[in-house]
Protein backbone atom coordinates (compact mmCIF):
# COMPACT_ATOMS: atom_id res chain seq x y z
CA UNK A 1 57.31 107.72 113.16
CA UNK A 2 57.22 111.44 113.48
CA UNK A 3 56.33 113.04 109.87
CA UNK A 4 56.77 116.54 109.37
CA UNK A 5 54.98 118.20 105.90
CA UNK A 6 57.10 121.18 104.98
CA UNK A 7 54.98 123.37 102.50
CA UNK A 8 55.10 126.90 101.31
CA UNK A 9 51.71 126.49 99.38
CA UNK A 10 48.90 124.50 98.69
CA UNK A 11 49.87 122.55 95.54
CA UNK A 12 48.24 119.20 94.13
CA UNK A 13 51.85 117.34 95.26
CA UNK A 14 51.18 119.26 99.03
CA UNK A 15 47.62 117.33 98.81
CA UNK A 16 49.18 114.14 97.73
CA UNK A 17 51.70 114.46 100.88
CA UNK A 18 48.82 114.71 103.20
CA UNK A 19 46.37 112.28 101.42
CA UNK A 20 48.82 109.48 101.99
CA UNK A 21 49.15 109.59 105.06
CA UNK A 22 45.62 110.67 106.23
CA UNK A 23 44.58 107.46 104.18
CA UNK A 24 46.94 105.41 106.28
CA UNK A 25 45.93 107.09 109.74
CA UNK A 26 49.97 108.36 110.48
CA UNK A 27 49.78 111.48 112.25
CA UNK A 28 51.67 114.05 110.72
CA UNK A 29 52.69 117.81 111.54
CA UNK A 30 52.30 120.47 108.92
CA UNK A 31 54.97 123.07 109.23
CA UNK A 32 53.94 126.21 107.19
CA UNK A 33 57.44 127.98 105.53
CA UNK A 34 55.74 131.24 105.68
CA UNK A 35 55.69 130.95 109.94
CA UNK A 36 58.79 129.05 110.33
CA UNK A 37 62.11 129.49 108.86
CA UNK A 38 64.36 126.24 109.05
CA UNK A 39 67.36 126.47 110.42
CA UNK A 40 70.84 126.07 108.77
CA UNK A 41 70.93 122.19 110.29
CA UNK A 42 67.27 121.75 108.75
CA UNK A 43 68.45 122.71 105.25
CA UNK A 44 71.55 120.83 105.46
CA UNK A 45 69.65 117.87 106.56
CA UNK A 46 67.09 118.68 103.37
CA UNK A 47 69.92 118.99 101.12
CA UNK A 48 72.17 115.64 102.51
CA UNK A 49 68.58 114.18 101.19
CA UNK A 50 68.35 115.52 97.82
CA UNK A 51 71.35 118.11 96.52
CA UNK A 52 71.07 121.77 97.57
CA UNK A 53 69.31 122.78 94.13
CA UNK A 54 66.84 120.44 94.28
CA UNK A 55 65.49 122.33 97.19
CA UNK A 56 65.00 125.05 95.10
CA UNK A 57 61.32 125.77 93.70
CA UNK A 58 62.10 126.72 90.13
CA UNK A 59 58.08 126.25 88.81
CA UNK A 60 56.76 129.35 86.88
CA UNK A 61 58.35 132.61 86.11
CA UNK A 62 58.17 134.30 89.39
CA UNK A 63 60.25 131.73 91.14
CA UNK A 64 62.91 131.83 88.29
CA UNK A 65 63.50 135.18 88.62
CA UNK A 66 64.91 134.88 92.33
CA UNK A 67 68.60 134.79 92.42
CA UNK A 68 68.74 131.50 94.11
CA UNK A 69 66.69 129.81 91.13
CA UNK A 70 70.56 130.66 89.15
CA UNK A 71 73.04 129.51 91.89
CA UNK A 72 75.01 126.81 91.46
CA UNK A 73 77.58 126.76 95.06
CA UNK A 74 75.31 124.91 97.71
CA UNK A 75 76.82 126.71 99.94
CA UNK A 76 75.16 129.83 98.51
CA UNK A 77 71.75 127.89 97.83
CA UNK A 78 71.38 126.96 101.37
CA UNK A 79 72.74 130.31 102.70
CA UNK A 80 69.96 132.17 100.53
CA UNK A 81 67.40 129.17 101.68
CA UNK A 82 67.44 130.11 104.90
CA UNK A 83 67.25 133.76 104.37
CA UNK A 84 63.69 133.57 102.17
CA UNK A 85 62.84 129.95 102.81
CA UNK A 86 59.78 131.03 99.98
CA UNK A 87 62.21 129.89 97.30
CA UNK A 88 61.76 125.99 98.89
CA UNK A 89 59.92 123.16 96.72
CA UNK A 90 56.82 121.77 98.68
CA UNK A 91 56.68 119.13 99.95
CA UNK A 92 59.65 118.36 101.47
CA UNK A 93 58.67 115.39 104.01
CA UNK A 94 60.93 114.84 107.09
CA UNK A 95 60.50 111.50 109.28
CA UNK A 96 63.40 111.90 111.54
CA UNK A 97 66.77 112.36 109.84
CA UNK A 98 65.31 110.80 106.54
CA UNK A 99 64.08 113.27 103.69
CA UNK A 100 61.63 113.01 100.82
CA UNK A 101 61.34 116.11 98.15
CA UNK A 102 58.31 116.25 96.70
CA UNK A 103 56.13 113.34 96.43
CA UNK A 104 57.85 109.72 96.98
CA UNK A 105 55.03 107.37 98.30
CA UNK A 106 57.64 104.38 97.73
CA UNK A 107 60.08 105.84 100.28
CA UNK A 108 56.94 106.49 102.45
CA UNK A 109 55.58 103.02 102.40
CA UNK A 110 59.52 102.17 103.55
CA UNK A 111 59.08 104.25 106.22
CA UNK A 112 55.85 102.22 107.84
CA UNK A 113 58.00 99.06 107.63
């Protein structure tokens, strides 16, 4: 199992992410958003997972007012993605090809099967 936390800030579903599997003693790689942009196969891979504009963080009035936040063409969502990857939800939690947004401990538990 190789679990990558993507996160773009500390948020109570972040601490969640990490909780669970700190509790459960899986290793786990935090990748910071603000230090590394993913790639166009990353996002695609995200958004196979969950629907382009689910990627989107749309919480509080700031993030609303970024274009993305009103896009509808995930073509467009995932080009402006990976162009200010700041607009992604956190967590988005990778184990290999298989993709979790935000906090989904049943898929996680799936996962340590």
């Amino acid at each position: 199992m190789n679990i990558q936390i993507y996160v773009n800030k500390k948020n109570p579903d972040v601490l969640k992410a990490e909780r669970f599997f700190k509790e459960r003693r899986i290793p786990y790689q935090l990748v910071d958003l603000k230090k590394h942009k993913p790639g166009r196969r990353e996002l695609e891979l995200f958004a196979r997972a969950a629907g382009a504009r689910a990627l989107v963080d749309r919480s509080g009035m700031k993030a609303l007012e970024r274009p993305v936040a009103r896009m509808t063409i995930d073509s467009l969502i995932l080009s402006e993605l990976e162009q200010d990857p700041s607009a992604l939800i956190s967590p988005i939690v990778r184990n290999g090809s298989q993709v979790t947004v935000g906090v989904d401990e049943a898929v996680w538990l799936r996962w340590m099967e």
